[in-house]
Protein backbone atom coordinates (compact mmCIF):
# COMPACT_ATOMS: atom_id res chain seq x y z
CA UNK A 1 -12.18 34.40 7.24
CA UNK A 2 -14.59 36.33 9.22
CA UNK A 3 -12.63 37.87 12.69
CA UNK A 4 -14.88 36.26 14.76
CA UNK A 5 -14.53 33.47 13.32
CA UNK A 6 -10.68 33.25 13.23
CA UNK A 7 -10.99 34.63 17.25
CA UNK A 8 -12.45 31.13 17.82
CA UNK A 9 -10.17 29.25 16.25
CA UNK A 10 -7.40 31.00 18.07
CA UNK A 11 -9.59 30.27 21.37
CA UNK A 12 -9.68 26.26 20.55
CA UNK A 13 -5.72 26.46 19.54
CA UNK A 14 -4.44 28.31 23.04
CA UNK A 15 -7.03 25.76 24.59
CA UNK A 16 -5.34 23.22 23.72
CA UNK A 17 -1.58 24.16 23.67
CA UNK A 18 -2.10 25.25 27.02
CA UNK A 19 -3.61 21.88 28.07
CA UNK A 20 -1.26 20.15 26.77
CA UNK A 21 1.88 22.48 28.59
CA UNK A 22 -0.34 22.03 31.87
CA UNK A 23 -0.73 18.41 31.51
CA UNK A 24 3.14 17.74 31.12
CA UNK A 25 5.14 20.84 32.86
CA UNK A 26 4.97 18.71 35.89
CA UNK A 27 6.61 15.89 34.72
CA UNK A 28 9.09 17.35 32.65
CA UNK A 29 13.04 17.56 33.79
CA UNK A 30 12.63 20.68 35.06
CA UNK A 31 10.50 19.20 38.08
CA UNK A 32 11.77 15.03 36.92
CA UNK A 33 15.40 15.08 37.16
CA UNK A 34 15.34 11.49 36.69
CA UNK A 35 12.61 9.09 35.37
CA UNK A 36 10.41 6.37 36.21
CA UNK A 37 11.55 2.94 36.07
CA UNK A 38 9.59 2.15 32.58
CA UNK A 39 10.66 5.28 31.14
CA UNK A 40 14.49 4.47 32.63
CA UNK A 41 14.39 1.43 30.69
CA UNK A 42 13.21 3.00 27.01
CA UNK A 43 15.45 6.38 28.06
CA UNK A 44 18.43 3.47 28.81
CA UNK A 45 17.98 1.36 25.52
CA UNK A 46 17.17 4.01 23.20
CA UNK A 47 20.85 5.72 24.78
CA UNK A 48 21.93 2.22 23.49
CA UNK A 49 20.51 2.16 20.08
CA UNK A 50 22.44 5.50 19.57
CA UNK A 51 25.57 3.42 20.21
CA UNK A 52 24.77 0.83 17.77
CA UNK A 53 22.68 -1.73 19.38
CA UNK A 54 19.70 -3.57 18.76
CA UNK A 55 16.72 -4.01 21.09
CA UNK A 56 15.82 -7.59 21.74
CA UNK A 57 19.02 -9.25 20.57
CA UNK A 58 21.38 -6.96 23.01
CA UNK A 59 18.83 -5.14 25.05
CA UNK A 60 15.78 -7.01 26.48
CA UNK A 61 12.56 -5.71 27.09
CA UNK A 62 8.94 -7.28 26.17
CA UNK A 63 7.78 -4.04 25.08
CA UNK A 64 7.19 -4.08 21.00
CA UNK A 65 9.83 -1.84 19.74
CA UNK A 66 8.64 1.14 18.28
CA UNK A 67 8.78 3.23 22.09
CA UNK A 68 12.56 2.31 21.74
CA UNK A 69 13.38 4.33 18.54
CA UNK A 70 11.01 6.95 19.66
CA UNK A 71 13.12 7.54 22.81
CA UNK A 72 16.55 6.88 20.34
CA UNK A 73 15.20 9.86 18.24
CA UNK A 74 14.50 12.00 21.71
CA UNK A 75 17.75 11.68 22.84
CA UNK A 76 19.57 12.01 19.94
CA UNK A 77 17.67 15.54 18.93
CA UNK A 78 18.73 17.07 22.09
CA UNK A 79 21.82 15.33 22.55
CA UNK A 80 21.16 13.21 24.58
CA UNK A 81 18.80 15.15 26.84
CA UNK A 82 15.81 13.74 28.29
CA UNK A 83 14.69 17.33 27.11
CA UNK A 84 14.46 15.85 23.71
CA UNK A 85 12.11 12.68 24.91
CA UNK A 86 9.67 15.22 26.84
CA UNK A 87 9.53 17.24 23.70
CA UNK A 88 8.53 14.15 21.75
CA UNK A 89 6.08 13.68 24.22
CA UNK A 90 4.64 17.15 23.67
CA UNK A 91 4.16 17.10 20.18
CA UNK A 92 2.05 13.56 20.72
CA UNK A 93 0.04 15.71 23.23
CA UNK A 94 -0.80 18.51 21.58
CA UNK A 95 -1.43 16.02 18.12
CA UNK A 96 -3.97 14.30 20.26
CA UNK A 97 -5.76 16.75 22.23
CA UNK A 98 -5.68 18.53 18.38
CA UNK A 99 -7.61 15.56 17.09
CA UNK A 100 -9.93 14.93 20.00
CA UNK A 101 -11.27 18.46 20.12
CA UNK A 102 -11.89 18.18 16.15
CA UNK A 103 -13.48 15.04 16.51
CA UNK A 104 -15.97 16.15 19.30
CA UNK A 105 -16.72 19.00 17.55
CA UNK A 106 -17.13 18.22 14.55
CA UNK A 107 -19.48 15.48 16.05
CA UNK A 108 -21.11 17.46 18.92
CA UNK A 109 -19.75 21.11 19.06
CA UNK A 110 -17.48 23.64 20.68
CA UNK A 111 -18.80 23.54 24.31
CA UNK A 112 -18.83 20.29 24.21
CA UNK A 113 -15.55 19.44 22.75
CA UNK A 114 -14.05 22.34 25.42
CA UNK A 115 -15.42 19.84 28.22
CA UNK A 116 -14.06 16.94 26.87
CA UNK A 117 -10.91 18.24 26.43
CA UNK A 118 -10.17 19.67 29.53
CA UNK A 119 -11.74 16.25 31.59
CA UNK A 120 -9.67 13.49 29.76
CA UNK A 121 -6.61 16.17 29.97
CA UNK A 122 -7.76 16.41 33.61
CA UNK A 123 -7.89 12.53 34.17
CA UNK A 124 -4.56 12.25 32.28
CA UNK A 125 -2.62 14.59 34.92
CA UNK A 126 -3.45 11.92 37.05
CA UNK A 127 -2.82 8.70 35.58
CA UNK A 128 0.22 9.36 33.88
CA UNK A 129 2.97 8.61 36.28
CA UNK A 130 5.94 10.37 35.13
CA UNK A 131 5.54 10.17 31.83
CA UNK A 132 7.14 9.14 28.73
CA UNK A 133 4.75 6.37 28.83
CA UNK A 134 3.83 4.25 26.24
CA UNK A 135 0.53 5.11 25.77
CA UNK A 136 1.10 8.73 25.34
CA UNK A 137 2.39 7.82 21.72
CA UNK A 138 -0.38 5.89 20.81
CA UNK A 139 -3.43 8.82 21.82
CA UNK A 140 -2.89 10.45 18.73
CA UNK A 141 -3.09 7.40 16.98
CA UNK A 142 -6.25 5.86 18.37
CA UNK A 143 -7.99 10.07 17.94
CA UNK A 144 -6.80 9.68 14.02
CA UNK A 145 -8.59 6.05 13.99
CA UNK A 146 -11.41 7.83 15.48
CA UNK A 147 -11.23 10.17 12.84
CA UNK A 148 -11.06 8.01 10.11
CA UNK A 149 -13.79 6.06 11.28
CA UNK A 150 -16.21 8.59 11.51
CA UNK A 151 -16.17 7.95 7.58
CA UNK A 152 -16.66 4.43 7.02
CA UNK A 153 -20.24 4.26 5.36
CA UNK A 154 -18.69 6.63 2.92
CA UNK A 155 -17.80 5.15 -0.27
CA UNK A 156 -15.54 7.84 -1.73
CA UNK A 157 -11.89 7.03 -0.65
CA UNK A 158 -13.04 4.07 1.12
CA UNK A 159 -9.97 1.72 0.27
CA UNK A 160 -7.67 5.13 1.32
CA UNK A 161 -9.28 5.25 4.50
CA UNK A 162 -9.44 2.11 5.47
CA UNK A 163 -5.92 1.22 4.51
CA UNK A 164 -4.98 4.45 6.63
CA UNK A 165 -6.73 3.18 9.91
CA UNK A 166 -4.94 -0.47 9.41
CA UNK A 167 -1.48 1.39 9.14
CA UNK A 168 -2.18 3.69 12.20
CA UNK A 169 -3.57 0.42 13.72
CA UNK A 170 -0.21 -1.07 12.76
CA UNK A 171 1.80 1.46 14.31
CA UNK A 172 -0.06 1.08 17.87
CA UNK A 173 0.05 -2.39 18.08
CA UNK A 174 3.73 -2.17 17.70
CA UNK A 175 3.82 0.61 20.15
CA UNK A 176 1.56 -1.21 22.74
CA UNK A 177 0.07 -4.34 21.51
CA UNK A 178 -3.07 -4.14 24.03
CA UNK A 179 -3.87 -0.60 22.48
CA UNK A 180 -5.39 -1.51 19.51
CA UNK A 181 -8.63 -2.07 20.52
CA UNK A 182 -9.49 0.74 17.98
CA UNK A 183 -8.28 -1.83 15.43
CA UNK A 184 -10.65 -4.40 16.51
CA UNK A 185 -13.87 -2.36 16.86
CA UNK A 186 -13.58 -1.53 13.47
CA UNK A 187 -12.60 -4.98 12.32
CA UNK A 188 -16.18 -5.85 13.97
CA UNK A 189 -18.05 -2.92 13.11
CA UNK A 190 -17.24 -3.51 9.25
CA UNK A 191 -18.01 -7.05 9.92
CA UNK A 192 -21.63 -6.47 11.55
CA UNK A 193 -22.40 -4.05 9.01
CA UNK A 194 -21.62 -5.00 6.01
CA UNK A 195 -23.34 -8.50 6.78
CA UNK A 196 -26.21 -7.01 7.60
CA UNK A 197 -26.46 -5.26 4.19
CA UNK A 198 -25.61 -8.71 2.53
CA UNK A 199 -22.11 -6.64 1.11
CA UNK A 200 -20.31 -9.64 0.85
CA UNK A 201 -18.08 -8.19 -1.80
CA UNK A 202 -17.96 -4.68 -0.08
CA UNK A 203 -16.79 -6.42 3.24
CA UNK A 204 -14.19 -8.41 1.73
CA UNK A 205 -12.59 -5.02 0.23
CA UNK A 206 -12.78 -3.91 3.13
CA UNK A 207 -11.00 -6.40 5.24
CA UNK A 208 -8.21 -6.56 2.62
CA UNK A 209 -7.90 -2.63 2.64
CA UNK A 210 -7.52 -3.06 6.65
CA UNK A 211 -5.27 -5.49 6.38
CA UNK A 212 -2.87 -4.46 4.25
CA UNK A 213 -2.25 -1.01 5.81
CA UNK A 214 -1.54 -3.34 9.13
CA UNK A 215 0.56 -5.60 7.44
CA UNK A 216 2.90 -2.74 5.81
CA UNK A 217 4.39 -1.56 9.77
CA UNK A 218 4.29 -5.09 10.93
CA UNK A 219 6.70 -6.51 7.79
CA UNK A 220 8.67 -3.74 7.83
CA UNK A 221 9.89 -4.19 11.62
CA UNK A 222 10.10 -8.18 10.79
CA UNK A 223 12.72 -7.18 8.17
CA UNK A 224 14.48 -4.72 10.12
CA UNK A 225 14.92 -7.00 13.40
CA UNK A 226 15.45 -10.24 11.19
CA UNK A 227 18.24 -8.82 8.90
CA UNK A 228 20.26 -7.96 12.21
CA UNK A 229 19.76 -11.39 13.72
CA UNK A 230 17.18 -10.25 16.46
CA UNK A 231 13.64 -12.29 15.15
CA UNK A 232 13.57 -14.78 17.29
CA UNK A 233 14.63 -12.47 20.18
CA UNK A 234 11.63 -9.88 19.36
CA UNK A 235 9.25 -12.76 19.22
CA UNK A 236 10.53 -14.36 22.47
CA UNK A 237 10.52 -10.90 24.42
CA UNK A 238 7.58 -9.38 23.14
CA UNK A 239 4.98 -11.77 22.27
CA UNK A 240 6.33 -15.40 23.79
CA UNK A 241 7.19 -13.10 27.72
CA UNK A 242 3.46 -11.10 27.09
CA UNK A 243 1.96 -13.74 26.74
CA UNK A 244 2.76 -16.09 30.05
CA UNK A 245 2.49 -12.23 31.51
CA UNK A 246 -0.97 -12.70 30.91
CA UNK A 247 -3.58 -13.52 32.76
CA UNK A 248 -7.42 -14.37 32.71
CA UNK A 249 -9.34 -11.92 31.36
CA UNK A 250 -12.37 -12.47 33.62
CA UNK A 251 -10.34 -12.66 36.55
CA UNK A 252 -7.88 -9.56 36.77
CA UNK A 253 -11.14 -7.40 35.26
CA UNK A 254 -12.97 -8.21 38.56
CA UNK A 255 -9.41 -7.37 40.78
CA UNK A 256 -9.06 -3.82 39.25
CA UNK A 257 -12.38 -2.68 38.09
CA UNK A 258 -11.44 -0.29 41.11
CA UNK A 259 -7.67 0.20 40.46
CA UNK A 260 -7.44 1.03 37.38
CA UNK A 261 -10.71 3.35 36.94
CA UNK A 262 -10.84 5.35 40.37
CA UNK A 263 -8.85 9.03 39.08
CA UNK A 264 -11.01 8.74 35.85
CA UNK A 265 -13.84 8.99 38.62
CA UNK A 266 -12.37 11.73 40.44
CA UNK A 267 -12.62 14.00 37.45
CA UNK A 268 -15.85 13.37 36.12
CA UNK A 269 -15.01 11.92 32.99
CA UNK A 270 -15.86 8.71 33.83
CA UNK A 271 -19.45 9.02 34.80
CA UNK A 272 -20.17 11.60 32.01
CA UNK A 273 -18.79 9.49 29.47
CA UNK A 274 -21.12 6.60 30.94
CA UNK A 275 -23.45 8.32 30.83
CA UNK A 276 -22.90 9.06 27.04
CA UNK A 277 -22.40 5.34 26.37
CA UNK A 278 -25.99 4.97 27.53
CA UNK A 279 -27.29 7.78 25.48
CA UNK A 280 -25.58 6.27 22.68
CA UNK A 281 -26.99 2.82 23.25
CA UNK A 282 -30.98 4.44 23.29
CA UNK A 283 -30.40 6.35 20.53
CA UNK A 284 -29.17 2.92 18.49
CA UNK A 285 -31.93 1.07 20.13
CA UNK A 286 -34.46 3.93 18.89
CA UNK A 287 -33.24 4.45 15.31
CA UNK A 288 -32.33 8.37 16.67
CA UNK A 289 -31.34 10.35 13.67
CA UNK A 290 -28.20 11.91 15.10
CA UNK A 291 -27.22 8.32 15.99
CA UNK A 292 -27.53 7.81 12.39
CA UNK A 293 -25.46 11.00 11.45
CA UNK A 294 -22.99 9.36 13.31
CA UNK A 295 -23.40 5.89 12.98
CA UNK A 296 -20.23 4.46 12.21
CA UNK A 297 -18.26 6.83 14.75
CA UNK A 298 -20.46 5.70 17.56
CA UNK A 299 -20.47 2.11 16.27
CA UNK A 300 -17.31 1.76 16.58
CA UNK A 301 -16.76 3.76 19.81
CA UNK A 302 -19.53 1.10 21.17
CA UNK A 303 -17.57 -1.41 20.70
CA UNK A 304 -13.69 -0.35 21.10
CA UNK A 305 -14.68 0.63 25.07
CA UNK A 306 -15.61 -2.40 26.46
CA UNK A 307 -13.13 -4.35 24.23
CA UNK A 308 -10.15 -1.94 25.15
CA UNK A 309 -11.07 -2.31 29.07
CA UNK A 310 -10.70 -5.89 28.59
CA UNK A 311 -7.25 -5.59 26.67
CA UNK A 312 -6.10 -3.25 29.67
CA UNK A 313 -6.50 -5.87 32.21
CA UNK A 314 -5.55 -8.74 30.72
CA UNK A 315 -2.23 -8.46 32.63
CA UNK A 316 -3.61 -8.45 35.83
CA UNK A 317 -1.98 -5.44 37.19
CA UNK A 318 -3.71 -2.37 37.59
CA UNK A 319 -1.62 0.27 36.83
CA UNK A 320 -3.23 3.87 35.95
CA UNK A 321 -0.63 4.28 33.19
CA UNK A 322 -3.23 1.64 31.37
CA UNK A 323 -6.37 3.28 31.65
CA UNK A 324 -4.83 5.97 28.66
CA UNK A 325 -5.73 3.91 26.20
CA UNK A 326 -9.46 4.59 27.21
CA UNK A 327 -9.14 8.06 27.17
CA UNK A 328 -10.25 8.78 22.89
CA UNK A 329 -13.26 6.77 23.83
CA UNK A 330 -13.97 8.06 26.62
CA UNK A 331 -13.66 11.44 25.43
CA UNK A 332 -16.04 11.09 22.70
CA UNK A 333 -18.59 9.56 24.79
CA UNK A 334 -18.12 12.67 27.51
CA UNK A 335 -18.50 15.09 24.76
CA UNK A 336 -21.71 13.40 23.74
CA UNK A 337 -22.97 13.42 27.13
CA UNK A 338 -22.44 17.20 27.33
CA UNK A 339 -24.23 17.55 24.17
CA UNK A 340 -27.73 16.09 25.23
CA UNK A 341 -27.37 17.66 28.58
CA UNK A 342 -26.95 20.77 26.80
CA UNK A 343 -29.54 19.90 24.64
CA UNK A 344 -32.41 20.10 27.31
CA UNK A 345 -31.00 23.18 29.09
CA UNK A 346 -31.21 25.38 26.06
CA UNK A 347 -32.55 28.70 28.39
CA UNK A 348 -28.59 28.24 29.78
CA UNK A 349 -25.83 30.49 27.03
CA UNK A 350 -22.10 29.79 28.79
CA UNK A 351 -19.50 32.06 26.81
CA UNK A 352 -16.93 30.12 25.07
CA UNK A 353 -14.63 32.34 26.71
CA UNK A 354 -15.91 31.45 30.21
CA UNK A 355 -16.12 27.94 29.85
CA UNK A 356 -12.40 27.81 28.41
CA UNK A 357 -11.02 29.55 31.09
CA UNK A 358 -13.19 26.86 33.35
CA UNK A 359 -11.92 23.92 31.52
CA UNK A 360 -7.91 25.18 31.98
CA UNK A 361 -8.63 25.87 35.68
CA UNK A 362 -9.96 22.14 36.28
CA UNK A 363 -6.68 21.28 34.15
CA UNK A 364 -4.55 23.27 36.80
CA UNK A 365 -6.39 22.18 39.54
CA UNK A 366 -5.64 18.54 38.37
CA UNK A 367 -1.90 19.36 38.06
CA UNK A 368 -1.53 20.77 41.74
CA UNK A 369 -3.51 17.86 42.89
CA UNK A 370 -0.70 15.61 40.71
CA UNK A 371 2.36 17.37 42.12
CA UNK A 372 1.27 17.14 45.99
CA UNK A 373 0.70 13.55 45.53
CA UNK A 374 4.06 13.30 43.77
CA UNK A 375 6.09 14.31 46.49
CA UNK A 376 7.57 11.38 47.98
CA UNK A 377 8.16 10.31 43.84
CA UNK A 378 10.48 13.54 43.32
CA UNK A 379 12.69 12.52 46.36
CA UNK A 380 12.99 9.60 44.87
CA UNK A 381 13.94 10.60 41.40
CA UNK A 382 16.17 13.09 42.63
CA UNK A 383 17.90 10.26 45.26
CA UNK A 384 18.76 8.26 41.81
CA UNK A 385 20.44 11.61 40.27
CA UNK A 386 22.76 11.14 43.55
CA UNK A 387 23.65 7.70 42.92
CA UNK A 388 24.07 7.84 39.22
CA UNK A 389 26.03 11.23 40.33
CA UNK A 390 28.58 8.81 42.58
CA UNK A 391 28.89 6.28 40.05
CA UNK A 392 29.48 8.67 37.11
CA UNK A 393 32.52 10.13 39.30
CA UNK A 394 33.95 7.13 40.64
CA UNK A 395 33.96 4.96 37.50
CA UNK A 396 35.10 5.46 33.93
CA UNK A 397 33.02 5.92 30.92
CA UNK A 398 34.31 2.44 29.62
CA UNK A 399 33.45 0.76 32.44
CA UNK A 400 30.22 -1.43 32.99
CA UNK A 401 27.47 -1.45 36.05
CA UNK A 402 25.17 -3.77 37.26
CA UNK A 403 21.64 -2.62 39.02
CA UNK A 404 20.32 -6.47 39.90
CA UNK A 405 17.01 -5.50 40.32
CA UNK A 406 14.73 -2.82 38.26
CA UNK A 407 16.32 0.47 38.21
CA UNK A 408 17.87 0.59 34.50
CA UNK A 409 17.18 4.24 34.75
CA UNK A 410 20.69 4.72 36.96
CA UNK A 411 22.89 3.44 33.63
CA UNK A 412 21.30 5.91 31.47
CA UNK A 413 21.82 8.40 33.98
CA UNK A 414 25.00 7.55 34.83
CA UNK A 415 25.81 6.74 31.33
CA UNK A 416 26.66 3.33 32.22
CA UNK A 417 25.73 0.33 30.09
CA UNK A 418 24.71 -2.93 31.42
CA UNK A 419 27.13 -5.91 31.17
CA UNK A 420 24.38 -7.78 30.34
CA UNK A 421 21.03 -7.39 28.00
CA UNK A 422 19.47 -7.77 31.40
CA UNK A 423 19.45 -4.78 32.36
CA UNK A 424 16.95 -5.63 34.59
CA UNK A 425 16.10 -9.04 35.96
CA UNK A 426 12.19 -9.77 36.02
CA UNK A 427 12.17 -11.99 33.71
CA UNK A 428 14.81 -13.99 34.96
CA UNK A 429 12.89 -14.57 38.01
CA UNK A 430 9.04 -15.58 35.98
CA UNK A 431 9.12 -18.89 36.57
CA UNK A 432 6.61 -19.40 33.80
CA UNK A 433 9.16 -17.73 31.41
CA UNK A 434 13.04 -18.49 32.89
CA UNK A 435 14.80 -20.97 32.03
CA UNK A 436 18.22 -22.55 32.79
CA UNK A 437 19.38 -20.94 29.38
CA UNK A 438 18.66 -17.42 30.07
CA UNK A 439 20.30 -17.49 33.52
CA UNK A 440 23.25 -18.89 32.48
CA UNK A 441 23.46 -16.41 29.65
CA UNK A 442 23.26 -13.41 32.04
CA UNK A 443 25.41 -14.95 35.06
CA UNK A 444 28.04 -15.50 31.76
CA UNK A 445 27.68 -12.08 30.85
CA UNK A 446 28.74 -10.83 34.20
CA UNK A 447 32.20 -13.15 34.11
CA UNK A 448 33.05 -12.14 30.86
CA UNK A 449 32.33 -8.44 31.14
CA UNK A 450 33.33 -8.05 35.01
CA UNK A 451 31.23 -4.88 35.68
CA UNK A 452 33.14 -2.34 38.03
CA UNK A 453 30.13 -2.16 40.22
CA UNK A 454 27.73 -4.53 41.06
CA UNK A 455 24.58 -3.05 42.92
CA UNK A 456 21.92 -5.09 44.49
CA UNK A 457 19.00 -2.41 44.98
CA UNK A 458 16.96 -4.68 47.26
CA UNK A 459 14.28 -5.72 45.60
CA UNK A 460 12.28 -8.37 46.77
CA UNK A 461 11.06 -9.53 43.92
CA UNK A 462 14.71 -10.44 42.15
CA UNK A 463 16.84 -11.59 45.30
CA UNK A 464 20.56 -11.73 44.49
CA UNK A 465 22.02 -14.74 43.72
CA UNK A 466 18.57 -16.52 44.15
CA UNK A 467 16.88 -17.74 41.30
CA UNK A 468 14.00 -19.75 40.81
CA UNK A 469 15.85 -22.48 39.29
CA UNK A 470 18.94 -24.01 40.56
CA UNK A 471 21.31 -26.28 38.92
CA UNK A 472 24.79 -27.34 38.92
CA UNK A 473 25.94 -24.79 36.05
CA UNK A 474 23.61 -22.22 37.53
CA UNK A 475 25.30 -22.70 40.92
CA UNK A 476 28.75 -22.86 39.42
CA UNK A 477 28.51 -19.52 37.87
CA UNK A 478 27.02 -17.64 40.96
CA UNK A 479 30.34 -19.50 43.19
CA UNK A 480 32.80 -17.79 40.38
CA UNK A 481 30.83 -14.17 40.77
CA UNK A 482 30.71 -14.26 44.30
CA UNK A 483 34.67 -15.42 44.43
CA UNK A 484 35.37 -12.21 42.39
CA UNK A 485 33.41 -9.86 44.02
CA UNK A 486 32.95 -8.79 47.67
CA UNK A 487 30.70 -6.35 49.56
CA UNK A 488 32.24 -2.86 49.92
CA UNK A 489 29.29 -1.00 51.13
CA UNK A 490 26.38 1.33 50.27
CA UNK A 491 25.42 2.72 47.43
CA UNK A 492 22.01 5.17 48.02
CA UNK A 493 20.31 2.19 49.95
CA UNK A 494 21.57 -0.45 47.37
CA UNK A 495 24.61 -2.87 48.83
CA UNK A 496 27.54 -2.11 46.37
CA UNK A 497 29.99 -5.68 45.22
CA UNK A 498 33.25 -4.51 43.77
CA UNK A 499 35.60 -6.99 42.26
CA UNK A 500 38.43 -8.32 44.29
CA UNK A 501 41.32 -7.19 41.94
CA UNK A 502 39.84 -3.42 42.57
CA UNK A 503 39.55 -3.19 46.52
CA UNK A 504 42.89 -2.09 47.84
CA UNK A 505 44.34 -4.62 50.54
């Protein structure tokens, strides 16, 4: 290898190692004593897998499952650490920043694949709230789709290839159901395609090929979760709960158009990748011939972004932990922008070197940006280390604590389990999901477990003792818990109950 040659390579690695470190030094435990409350509950229940259990059946959550092992595997390589989670999280990182640059690249070329790095790194500071999101696990995924894709219309390996995209498609759907758009663009693209090449045979392959690398990930959890009794607990939580989460497409796309896009504005990638989308688009339209270089990369990439916005508001919240599933596409898009701009100002040489060290101080400047606006977040996070601190000191190891509201994240830092597998109580107050059933199963849980502490954190949206059904069983139960327990003060802003037996007269 020629010296110059391997000096650039070198360049691209530190590039993105760096990017990656930048992206999540901020949020790691050095800065994040404690966590988010999404991350509190996967931190919490993959503590709990450690100890035996099984998600779903003793541990709700409507998140597919495969974010709870990933967290049991975090904790259990550092002991327990959340160091071992965050390092997880790294490795992702750096996989998919890896296979982005490669992929723009390859595609486009260095400059632009330095650009498109450091924006959608840039936009991720941003959006990523904390970390140890979902999301981040399934980047690398959706880049190797990308990847893979890039090689449809080839008919050597073709059955590998597509069988590896299905698995990887596999894996994100039971990661994050709404982040396989990936899966569906090429679904579609290999429809439209081979149709129009009358490939009936070819197509049918094809979809098989797909299929089956899906279907191997998606039987395998079936079996796992149905040989320990937790099926119908999976399907309830994750798909039956998701689904009355829900809501019209049309609808919540119109609410957070703004909510959910504005940080990928404030970097730039955004508008560059738009603009990218619309080169893309003429150069279909006009038969270009690097569109047809490219054609089933860009295909696809057509039509996973506007099908993968959709997916990301289908909820109807506009969180900008969602928007990271756009990030491969729009990073291939951005990098193709930067190419045809480059393209017409051909008088204009940039170093590599320069525009590296450009790209990683954007990337810093994003990260200062992040921390200053994640000031009043730290206090918070470091308030919960207090409380789990004072529960952790007044309570033994055996004993059991109830947060009634959303903040699972003090019983894995206290090391406290949850009397009940509702750990936290959302769904317990959906009306479109609750049920007289569920109630009674976690007011039941309470009685026969007697937690040492019960803490009600406040929360307006799961008022103690105040469900959204009411009947005479329901009632019954909350009369016996509030008989045993009594108010004994505050616990970091949350009112502590204590049971009878335990306050001294």
């Amino acid at each position: 290898m020629k010296p110059t040659l391997r000096l650039a390579r070198l360049q691209d690695q530190v590039l993105i190692a760096l990017g990656a470190l930048v992206v999540l030094l901020p949020i790691s435990p050095l800065v994040l004593p404690l966590a988010g409350r999404a991350s509190g509950v996967f931190l919490y229940i993959g503590w709990r897998i450690l100890h035996g259990e099984i998600p779903y059946r003793d541990l709700w959550d409507h998140k597919p499952p495969l974010i709870f092992y990933l967290n049991a595997l975090g904790l259990w390589l550092s002991g327990g650490s959340k160091w071992g989670v965050w390092l997880l999280e790294l490795a992702a990182l750096v996989l998919a920043a890896g296979l982005g640059f490669k992929l723009v690249k390859r595609a486009f070329g260095t400059q632009a694949a330095m650009v498109s790095l450091a924006l959608w790194l840039a936009s991720l500071i941003l959006v990523i709230e904390g970390g140890n999101r979902v999301t981040e696990y399934t980047l690398p995924l959706q880049f190797a789709c990308l990847w893979l894709a890039a090689g449809l219309d080839q008919t050597r390996h073709e059955t590998r290839r597509l069988f590896a995209i299905g698995l990887l498609c596999g894996l994100i759907f039971w990661t994050k159901q709404n982040a396989a758009g990936v899966g569906i663009a090429v679904a579609l693209y290999l429809i439209i395609s081979r149709l129009a090449a009358r490939q009936w045979g070819r197509l049918g392959r094809d979809l098989v090929s797909l299929a089956a690398g899906f279907a191997l990930p998606s039987a395998a959890f079936v079996a796992y979760f149905a040989t320990r009794g937790a099926l119908p607990q999976l399907w309830d939580a994750a798909f039956v709960y998701n689904f009355v989460y829900t809501v019209d497409a049309l609808s919540a796309l119109l609410q957070n158009l703004g909510g959910t896009t504005r940080y990928l504005f404030v970097t730039g990638l955004l508008p560059l990748a738009l603009i990218g989308y619309g080169v893309a688009v003429w150069a279909w339209l006009s038969k270009a011939a690097f569109f047809n270089r490219h054609r089933a990369l860009l295909s696809v990439a057509l039509i996973g972004l506007p099908i993968e916005f959709l997916l990301i508001n289908l909820s109807g919240r506009s969180y900008l932990h969602y928007t990271m599933t756009l990030l491969p596409f729009l990073a291939l898009f951005a990098g193709l922008a930067v190419w045809a701009i480059m393209g017409r100002l051909v008088k204009i040489k940039v170093p590599d070197t320069i525009l590296a060290g450009a790209c990683l101080a954007l990337l810093l400047a994003a990260a200062g940006a992040r921390h200053h606006a994640a000031r009043d977040q730290i206090a918070t996070f470091r308030a919960g280390v207090q409380v789990s601190s004072i529960i952790e000191q007044t309570t033994a190891a055996s004993d059991t604590v109830l947060l009634w509201g959303a903040e699972t994240k003090i019983n894995f830092f206290s090391q406290r389990a949850s009397p009940s597998r509702f750990s936290y109580q959302f769904p317990l107050y959906h009306p479109a999901y609750t049920n007289e059933g569920l109630i009674l199963e976690f007011l039941d849980a309470i009685l026969q477990e007697r937690p040492r502490m019960i803490i009600d954190t406040g929360n307006p949206a799961t008022p103690i003792f105040d469900f959204p059904i009411t009947t005479s069983a329901i009632q019954e139960r909350i009369e016996a818990i509030q008989a045993s327990y009594r108010v004994t003060g505050d616990l970091g802003g949350g009112t502590l109950y204590e049971p009878v037996s335990a306050i001294a007269p």
